[in-house]
Protein backbone atom coordinates (compact mmCIF):
# COMPACT_ATOMS: atom_id res chain seq x y z
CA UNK A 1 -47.63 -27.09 17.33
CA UNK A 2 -49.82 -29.20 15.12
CA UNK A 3 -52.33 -31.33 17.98
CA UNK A 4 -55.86 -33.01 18.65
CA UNK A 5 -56.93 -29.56 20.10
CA UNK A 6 -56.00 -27.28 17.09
CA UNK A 7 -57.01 -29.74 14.98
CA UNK A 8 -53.75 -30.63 13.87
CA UNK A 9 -53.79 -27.18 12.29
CA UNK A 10 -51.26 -24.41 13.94
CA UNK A 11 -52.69 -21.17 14.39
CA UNK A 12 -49.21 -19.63 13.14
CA UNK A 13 -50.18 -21.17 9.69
CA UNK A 14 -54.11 -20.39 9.56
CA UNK A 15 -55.35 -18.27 7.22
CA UNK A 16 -55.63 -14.78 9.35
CA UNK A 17 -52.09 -15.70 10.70
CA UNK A 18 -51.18 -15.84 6.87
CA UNK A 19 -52.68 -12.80 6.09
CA UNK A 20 -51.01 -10.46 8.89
CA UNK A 21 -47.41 -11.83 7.69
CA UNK A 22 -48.22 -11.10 4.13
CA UNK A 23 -49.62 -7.83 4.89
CA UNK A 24 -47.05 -6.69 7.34
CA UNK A 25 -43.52 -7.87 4.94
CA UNK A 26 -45.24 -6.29 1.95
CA UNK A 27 -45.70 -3.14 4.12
CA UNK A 28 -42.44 -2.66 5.36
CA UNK A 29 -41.17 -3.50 1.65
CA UNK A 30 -42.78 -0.92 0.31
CA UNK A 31 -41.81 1.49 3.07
CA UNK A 32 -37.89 0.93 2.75
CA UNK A 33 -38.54 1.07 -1.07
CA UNK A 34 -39.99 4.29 -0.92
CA UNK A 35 -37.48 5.62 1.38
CA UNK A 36 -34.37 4.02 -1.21
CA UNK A 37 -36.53 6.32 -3.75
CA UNK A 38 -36.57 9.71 -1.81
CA UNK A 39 -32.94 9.27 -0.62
CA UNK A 40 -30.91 7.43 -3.57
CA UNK A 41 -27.96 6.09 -1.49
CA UNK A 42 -25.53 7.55 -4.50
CA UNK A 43 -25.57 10.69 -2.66
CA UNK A 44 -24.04 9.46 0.28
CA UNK A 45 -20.67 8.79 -0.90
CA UNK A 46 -17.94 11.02 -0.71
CA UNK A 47 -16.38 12.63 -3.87
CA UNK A 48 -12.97 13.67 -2.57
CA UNK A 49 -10.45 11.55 -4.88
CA UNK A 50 -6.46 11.70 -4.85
CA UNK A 51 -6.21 13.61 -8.37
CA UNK A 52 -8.34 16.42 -7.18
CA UNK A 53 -6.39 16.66 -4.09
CA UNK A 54 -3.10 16.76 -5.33
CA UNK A 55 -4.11 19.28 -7.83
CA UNK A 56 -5.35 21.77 -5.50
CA UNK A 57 -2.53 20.88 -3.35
CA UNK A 58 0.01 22.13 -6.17
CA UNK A 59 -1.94 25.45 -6.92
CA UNK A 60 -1.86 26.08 -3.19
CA UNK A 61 2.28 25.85 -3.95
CA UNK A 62 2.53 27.50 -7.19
CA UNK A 63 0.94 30.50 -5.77
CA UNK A 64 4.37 30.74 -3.59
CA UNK A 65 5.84 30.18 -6.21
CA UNK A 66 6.97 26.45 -5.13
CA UNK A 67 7.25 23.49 -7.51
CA UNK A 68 4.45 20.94 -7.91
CA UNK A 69 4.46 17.63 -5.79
CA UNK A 70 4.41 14.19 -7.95
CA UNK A 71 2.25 11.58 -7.28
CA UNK A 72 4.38 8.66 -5.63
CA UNK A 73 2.37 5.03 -5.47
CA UNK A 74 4.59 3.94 -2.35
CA UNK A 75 3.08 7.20 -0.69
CA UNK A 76 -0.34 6.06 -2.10
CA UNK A 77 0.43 2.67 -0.12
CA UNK A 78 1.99 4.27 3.03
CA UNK A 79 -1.14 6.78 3.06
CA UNK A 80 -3.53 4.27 2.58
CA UNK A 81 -2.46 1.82 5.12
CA UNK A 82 -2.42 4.69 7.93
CA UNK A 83 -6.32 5.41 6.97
CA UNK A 84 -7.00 2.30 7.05
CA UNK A 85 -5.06 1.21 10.38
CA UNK A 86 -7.24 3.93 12.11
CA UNK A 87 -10.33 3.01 10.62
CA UNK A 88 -9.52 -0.62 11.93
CA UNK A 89 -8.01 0.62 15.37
CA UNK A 90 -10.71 3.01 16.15
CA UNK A 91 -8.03 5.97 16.50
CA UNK A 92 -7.44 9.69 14.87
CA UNK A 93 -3.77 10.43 15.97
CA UNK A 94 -0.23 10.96 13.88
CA UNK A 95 0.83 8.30 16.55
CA UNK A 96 -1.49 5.10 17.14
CA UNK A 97 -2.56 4.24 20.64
CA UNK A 98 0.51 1.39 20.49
CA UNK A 99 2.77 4.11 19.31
CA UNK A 100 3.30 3.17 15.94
CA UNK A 101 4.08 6.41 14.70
CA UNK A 102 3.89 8.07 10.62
CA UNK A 103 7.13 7.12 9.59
CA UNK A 104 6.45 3.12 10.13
CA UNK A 105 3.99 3.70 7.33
CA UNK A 106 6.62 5.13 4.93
CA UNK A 107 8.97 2.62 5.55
CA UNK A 108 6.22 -0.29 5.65
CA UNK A 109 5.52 0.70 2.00
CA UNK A 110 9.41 0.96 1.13
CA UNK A 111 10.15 4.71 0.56
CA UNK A 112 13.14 5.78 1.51
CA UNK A 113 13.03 9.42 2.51
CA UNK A 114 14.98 12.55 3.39
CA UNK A 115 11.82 14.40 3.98
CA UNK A 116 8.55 13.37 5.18
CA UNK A 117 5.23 15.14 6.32
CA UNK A 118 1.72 13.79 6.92
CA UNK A 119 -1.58 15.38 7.06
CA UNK A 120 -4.92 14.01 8.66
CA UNK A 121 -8.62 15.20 8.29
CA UNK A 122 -11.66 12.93 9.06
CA UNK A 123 -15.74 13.25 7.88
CA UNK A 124 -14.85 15.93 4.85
CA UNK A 125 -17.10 15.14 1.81
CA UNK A 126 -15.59 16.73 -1.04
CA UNK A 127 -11.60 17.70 -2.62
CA UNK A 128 -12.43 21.45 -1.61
CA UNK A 129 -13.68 20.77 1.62
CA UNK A 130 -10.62 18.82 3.07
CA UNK A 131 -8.03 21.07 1.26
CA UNK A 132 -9.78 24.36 2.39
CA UNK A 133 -9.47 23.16 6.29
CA UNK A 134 -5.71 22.15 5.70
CA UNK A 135 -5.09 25.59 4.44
CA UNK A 136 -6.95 26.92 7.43
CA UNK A 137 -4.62 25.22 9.61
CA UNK A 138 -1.05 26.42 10.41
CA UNK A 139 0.41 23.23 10.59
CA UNK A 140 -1.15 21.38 8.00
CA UNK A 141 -0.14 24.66 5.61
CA UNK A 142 3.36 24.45 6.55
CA UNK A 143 3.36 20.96 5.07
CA UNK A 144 1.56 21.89 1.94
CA UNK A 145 3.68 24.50 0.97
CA UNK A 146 6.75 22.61 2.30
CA UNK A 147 9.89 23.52 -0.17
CA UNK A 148 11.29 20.79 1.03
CA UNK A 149 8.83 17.78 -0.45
CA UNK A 150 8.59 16.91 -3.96
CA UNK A 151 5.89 13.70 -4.13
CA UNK A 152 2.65 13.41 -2.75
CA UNK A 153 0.31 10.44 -1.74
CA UNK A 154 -3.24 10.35 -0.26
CA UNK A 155 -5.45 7.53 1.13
CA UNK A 156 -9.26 7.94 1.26
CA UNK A 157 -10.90 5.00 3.39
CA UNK A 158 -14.56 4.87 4.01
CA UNK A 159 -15.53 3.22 7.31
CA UNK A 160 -16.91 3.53 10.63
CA UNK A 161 -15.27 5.66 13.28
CA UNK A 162 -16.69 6.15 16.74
CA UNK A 163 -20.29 4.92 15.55
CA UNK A 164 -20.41 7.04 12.69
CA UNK A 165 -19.77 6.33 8.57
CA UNK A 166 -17.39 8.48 7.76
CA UNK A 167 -14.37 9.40 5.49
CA UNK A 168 -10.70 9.16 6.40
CA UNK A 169 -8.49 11.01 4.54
CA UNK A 170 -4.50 10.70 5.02
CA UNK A 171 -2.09 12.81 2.94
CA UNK A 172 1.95 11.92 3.14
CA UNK A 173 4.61 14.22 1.23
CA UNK A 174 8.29 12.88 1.00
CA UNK A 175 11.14 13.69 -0.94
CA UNK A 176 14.13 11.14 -1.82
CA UNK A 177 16.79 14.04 -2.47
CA UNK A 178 20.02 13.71 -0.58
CA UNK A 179 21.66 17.42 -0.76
CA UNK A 180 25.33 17.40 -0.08
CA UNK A 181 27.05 19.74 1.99
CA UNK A 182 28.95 22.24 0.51
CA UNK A 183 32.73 22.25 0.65
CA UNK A 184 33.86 24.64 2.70
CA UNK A 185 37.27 26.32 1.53
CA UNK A 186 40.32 26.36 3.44
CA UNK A 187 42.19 29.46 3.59
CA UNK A 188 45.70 29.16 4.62
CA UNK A 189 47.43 32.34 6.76
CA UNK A 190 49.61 34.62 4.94
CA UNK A 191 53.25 34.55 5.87
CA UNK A 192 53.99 37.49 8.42
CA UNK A 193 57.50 39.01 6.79
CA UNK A 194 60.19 40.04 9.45
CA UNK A 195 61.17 43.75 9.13
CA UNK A 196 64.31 43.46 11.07
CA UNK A 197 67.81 43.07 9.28
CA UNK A 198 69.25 40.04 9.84
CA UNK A 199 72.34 40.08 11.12
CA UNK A 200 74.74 38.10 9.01
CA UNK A 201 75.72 35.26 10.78
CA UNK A 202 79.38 34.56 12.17
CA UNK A 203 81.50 32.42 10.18
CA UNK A 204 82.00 29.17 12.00
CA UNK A 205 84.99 26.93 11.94
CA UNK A 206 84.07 24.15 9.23
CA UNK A 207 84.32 20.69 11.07
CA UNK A 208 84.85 17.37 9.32
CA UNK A 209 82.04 15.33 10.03
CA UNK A 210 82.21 11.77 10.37
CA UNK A 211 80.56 9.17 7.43
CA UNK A 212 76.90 8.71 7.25
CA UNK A 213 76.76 4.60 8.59
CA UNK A 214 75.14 2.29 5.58
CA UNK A 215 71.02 2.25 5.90
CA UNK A 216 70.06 -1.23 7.44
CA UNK A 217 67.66 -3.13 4.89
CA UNK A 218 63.71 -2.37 5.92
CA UNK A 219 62.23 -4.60 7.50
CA UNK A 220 59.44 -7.16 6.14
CA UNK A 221 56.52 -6.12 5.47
CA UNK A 222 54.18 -8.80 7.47
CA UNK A 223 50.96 -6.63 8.60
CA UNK A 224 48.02 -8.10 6.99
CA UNK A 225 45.83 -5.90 4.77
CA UNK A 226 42.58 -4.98 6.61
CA UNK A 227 39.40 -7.18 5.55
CA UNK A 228 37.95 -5.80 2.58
CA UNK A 229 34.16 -4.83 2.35
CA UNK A 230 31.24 -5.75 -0.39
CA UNK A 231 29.00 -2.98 -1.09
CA UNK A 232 27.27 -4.24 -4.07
CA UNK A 233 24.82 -6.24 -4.36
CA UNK A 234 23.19 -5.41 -0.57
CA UNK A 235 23.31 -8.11 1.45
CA UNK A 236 19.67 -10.06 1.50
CA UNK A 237 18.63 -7.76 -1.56
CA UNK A 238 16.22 -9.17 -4.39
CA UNK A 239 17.54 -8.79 -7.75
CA UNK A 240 15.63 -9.91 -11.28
CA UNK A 241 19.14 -8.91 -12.96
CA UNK A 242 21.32 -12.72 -13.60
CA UNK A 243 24.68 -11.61 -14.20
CA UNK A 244 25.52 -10.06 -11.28
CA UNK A 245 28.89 -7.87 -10.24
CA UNK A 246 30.83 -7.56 -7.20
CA UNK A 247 32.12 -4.57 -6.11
CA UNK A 248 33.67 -2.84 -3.16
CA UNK A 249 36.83 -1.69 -1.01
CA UNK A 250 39.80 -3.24 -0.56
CA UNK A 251 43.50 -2.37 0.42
CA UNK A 252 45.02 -0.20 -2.68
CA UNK A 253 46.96 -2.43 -5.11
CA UNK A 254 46.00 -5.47 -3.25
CA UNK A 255 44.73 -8.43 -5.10
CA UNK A 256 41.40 -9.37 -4.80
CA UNK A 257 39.61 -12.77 -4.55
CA UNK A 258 36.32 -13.40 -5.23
CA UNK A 259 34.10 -16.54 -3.85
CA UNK A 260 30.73 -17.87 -4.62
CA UNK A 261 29.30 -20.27 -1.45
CA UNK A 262 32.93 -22.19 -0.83
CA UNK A 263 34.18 -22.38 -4.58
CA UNK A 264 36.57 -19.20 -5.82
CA UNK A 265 35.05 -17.88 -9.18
CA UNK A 266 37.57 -15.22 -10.10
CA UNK A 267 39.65 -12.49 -9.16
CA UNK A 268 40.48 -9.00 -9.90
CA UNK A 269 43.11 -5.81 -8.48
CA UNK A 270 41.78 -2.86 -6.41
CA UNK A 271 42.49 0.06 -7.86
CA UNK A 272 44.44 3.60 -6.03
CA UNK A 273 41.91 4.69 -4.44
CA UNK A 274 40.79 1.03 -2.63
CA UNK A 275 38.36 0.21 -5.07
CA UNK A 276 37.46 -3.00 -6.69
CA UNK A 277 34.70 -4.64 -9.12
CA UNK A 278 34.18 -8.03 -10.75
CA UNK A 279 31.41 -9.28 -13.04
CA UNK A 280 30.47 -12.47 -12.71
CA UNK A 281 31.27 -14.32 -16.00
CA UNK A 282 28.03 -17.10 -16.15
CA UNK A 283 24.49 -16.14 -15.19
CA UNK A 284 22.98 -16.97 -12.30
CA UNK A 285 19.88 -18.87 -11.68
CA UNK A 286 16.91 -18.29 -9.54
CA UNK A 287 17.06 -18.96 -5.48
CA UNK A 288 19.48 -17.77 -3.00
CA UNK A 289 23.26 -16.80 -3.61
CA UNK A 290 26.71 -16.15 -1.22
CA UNK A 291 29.25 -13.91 -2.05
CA UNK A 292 32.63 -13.21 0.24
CA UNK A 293 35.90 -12.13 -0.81
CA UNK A 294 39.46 -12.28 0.85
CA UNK A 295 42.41 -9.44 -0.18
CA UNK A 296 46.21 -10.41 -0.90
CA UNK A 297 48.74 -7.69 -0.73
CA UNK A 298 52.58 -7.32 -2.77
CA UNK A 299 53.74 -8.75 0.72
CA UNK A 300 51.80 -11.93 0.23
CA UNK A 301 50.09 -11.01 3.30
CA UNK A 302 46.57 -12.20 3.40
CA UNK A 303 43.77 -10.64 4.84
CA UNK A 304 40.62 -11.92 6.46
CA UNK A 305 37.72 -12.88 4.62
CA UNK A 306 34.74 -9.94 4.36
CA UNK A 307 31.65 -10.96 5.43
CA UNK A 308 29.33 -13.09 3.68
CA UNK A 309 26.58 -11.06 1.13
CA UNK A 310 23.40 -13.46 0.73
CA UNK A 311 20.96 -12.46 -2.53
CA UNK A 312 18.27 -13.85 -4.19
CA UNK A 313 17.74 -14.30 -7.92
CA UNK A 314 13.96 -13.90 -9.10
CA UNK A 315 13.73 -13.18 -12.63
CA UNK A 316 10.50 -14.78 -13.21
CA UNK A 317 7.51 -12.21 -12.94
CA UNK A 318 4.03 -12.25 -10.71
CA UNK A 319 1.43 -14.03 -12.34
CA UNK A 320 -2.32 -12.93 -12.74
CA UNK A 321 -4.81 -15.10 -13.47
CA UNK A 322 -7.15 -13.55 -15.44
CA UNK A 323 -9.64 -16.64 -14.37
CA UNK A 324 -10.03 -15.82 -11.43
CA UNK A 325 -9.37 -11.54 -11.57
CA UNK A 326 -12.95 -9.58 -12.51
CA UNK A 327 -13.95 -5.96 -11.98
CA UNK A 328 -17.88 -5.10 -10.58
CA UNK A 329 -19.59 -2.36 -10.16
CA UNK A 330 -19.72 -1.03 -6.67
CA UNK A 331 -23.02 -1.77 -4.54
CA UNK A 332 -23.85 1.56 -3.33
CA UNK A 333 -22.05 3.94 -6.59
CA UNK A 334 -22.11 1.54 -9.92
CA UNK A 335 -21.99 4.86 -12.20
CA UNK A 336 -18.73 5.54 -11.61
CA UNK A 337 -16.65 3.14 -9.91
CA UNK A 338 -15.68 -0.49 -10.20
CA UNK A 339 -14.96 -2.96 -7.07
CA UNK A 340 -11.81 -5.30 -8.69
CA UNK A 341 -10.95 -8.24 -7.19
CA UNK A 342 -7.06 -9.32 -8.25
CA UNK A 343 -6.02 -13.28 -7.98
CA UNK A 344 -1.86 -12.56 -8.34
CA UNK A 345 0.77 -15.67 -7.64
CA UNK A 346 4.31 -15.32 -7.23
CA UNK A 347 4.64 -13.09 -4.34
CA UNK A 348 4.04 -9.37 -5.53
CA UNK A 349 4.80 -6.57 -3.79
CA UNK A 350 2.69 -4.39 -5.19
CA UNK A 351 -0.77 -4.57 -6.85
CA UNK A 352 -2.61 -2.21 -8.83
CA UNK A 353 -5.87 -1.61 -10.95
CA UNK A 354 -5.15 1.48 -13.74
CA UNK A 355 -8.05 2.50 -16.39
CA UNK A 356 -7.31 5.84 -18.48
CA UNK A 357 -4.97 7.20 -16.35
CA UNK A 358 -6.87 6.63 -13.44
CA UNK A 359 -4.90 4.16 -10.77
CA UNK A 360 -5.17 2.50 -7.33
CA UNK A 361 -3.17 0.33 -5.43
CA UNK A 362 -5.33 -2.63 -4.51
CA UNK A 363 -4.91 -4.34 -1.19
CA UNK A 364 -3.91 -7.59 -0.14
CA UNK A 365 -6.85 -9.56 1.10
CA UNK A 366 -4.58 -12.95 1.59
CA UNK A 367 -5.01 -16.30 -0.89
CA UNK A 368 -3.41 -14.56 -3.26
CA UNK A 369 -6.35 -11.99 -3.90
CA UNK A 370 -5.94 -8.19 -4.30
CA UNK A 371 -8.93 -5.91 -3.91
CA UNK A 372 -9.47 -2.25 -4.91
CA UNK A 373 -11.99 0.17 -6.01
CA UNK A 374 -11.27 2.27 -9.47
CA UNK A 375 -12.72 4.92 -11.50
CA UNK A 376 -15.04 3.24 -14.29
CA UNK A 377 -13.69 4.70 -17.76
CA UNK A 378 -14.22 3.09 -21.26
CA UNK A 379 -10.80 1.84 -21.58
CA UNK A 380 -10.61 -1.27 -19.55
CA UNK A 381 -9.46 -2.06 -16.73
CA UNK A 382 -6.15 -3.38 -16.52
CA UNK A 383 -4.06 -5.46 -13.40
CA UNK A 384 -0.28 -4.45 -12.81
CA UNK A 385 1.99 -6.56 -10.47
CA UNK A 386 5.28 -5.75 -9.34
CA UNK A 387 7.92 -7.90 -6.53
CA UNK A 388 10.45 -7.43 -4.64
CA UNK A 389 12.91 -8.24 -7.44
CA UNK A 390 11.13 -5.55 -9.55
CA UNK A 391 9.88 -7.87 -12.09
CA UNK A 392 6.33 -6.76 -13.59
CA UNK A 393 3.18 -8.12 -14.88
CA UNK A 394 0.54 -6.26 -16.72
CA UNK A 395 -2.53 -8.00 -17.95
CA UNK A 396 -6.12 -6.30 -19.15
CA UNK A 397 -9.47 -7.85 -17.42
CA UNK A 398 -11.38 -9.85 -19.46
CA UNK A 399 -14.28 -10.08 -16.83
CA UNK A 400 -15.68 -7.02 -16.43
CA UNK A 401 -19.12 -6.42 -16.02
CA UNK A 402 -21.05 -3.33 -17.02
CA UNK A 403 -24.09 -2.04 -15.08
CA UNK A 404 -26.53 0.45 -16.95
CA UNK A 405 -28.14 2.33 -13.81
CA UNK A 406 -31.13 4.85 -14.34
CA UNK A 407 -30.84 8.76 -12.41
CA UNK A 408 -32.84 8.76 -9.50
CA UNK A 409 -35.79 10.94 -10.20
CA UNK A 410 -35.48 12.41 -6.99
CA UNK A 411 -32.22 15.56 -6.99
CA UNK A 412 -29.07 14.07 -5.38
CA UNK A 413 -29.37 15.97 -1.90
CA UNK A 414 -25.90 17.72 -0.22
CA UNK A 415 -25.28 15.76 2.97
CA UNK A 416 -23.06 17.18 5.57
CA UNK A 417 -20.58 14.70 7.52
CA UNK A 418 -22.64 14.46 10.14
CA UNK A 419 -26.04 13.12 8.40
CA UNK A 420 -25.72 9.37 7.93
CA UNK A 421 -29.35 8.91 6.71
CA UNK A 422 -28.50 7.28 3.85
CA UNK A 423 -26.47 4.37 5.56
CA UNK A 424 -29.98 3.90 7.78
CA UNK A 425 -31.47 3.46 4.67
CA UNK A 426 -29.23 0.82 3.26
CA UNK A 427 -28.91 -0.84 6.45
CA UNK A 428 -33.05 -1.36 6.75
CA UNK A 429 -33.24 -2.05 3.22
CA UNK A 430 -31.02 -5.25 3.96
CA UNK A 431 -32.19 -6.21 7.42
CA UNK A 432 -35.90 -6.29 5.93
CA UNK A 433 -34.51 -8.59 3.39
CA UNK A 434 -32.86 -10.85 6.49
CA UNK A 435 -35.92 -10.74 7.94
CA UNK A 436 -38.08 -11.74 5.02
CA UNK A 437 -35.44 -14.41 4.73
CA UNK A 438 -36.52 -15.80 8.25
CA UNK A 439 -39.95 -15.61 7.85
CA UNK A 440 -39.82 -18.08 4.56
CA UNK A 441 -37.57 -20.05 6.33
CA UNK A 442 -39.65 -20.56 9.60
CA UNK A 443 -42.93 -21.05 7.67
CA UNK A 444 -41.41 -23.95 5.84
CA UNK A 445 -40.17 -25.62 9.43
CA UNK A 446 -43.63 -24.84 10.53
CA UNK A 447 -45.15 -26.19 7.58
CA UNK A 448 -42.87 -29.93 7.46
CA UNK A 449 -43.46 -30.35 11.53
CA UNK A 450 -47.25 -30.15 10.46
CA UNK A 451 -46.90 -32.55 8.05
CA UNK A 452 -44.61 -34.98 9.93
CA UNK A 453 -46.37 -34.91 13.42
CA UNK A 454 -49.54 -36.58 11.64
CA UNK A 455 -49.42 -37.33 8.12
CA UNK A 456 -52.37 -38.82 7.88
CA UNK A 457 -54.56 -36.06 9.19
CA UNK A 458 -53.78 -33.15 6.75
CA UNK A 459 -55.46 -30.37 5.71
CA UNK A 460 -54.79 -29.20 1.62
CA UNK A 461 -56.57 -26.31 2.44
CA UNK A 462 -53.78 -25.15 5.09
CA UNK A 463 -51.10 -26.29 2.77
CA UNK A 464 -52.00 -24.99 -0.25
CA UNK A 465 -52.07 -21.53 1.47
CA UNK A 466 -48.77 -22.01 2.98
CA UNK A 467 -47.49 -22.41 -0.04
CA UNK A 468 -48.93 -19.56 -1.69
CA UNK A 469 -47.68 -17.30 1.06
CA UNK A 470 -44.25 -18.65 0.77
CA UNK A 471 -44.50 -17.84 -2.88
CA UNK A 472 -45.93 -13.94 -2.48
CA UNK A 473 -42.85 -13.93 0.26
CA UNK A 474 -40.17 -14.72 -2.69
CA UNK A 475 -41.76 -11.96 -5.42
CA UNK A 476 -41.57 -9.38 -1.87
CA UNK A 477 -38.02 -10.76 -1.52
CA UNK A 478 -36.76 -9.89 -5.25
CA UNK A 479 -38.77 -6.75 -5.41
């Protein structure tokens, strides 16, 4: 602190004090630098990518002569979210520590499925390297080469897992087949024939028998038909589609009613085999909807009412706003990939970031913003939304920024999965710029308590060397 016995000048701000901080930032500067120049931090990242996957995933079928697997975008969501929940839960299990186990994830991201399989691998650097251990493994064949699956997804999340950066690969298969049993014939006995002669029977004494009495007139009918049922539209589905019809089962012949909220709207006949349908005649607008319907049979008996279907209308499509939607490209791989950040209203369902046939589903980040990370082509990059009703959106980015990057001089080096030298790197790189940020920051506090604690006993010499320190610190800072 500035006082009489220092002269009112701080040794933390004399001239060999200045010197040493100068000295030592541009030091370690130049270290990191050099180190960012030996071990470009492009090699680092992983190149295993879902189309390079699937593909060797489908030769490893064809050569068993099995059909290829499609790539699904709901497995692509359930796949990703399971990476990602273990990168976030610290875990490396087919059931999380809670419990949750695979099949939450395929229902999570809405496919419905007859079949399902998943496969796991963590730390694998490359397509080849992942698919080669899956081969390798019994179980994780058997999946592969399943005849039973016919779509594919894979999720690829880069994060830390038990104190190491690492890769996280997740591969779901699925199929939405329903085979139906075979009939099964029936195969009635063959008559036995009796080889003994009948004896002829004995004639018998005709008898007069009495009149038949007069049939009493049946009875009433008064049983009421049984409730009938609505099938379609689900209840508490999401529809786009306005004109909606209402169809289901009902007691043969009977007549039908059909009833929107309290009001009837129409009515229609159930056909032989208990069938019914009715199309609404107006259109319905957006927000919520109840259906029920009530059955009268020839008997005027009436049955009870079914139970009430609730839908919503939404015909009016996601919204992205291209204002606030841009692409980058990434921090630590700009050559080939671009970081897109999404801003989508309306409620989607589903968000995704395509570019030359290239796609990814981008993931909710809240405030209506999607994120994602693509393949950079020369196409564009263009934002697809899809809800719950199935209504779409599909806008190109007009934001996207371009970043020319020179090679390295230095060769790309081959990494293993255990050598995370290059995430030292970038981690030093930015805590030397924290710490450069401090520095500046406490010099200047320094600097105004001198000035403050006795204005009138300055020295220009001091300050003018503060200053130029602070200034060397700032060209250090944006080398």
């Amino acid at each position: 602190m500035p006082n009489k016995s220092n002269r009112y000048q701080p040794y933390a701000l004399r001239k060999k004090a200045l010197t040493f901080y100068v000295t030592i930032l541009f030091g370690l500067k130049v270290s990191v630098g050099f180190l960012i120049f030996a071990f470009p931090q492009t090699a680092y990242y992983a190149s295993a990518n879902i189309e390079e996957i699937a593909r060797l995933t489908n030769e490893a079928r064809a050569s068993v002569s099995l059909t290829p697997l499609t790539i699904n975008s709901k497995l692509n969501q359930s796949a990703l979210a399971k990476a990602n929940d273990m990168i976030d839960n610290q875990y490396f299990a087919h059931v999380s520590p809670e419990g949750v186990d695979p099949w939450f994830w395929f229902d999570q991201a809405g496919y419905s499925y007859t079949y399902a399989g998943e496969n796991l691998a963590v730390g694998f650097e490359t397509s080849e390297g992942v698919h080669e251990a899956w081969m390798n493994s019994p179980g994780h064949r058997d999946n592969i080469i399943n005849p039973n699956f016919k779509e594919i997804g894979i999720g690829i999340v880069y994060g830390t897992f038990e104190g190491y950066y690492t890769t996280m690969i997740v591969q779901h298969f699925g199929s939405t087949e329903n085979t139906a049993p075979e009939d099964i014939p029936v195969y009635l006995p063959e008559e036995e024939e009796d080889e003994t002669t009948p004896e002829e029977p004995e004639e018998e004494e005709e008898e007069e028998e009495p009149p038949a009495p007069k049939p009493e007139p049946p009875a009433p009918d008064t049983t009421p038909p049984a409730p009938p049922k609505i099938y379609t539209p689900k209840n508490n589905s999401i529809t786009k589609n306005t004109q909606v019809t209402i169809s289901g089962q009902a007691e043969a012949d009977s007549s039908v009613f059909i009833y929107q909220a309290q009001v009837k709207i129409g009515e229609t006949k159930a056909n032989k085999n208990n069938g019914f349908s009715f199309t609404l005649a107006s259109y319905l607008s957006d927000g919520t909807h109840t259906f029920r319907v009530i059955a009268k049979d020839s008997s005027e008996n009436w049955s009870a009412f079914s139970e009430t279907v609730r839908i919503t209308i939404d015909a009016e499509a996601p919204k992205i706003n291209l204002e606030k939607s841009y692409a980058i490209p990434t921090y630590l791989n700009p050559q080939e990939k671009f970081d897109v950040f999404a801003y989508v209203t309306g409620d989607p369902e589903e968000v995704k970031a395509l570019s030359d046939g290239y796609e990814t589903v981008l993931q909710t980040k809240g405030d209506n913003l999607w994120e994602g990370v693509i393949k950079q082509t020369e196409g564009g990059i263009w934002i697809k939304a899809k809800d719950q009703a199935g209504n779409v959106a599909s806008q190109q980015l007009t934001s996207v920024r371009k970043l020319e990057v020179t090679p390295p001089l230095a060769k790309n080096r081959t990494i293993n999965k255990n050598n995370h030298w290059a995430l030292f790197i970038d981690t030093l790189d930015r805590s030397m710029t924290n710490l450069i940020i401090l520095f500046v920051g406490a010099i200047v506090i320094l600097l105004i308590i001198n000035i403050i604690i006795h204005i009138t006993k300055q020295n220009p010499h001091l300050i003018a060397s503060t200053i130029f320190v602070l200034i060397l610190s700032g060209l250090i800072l944006y080398l």
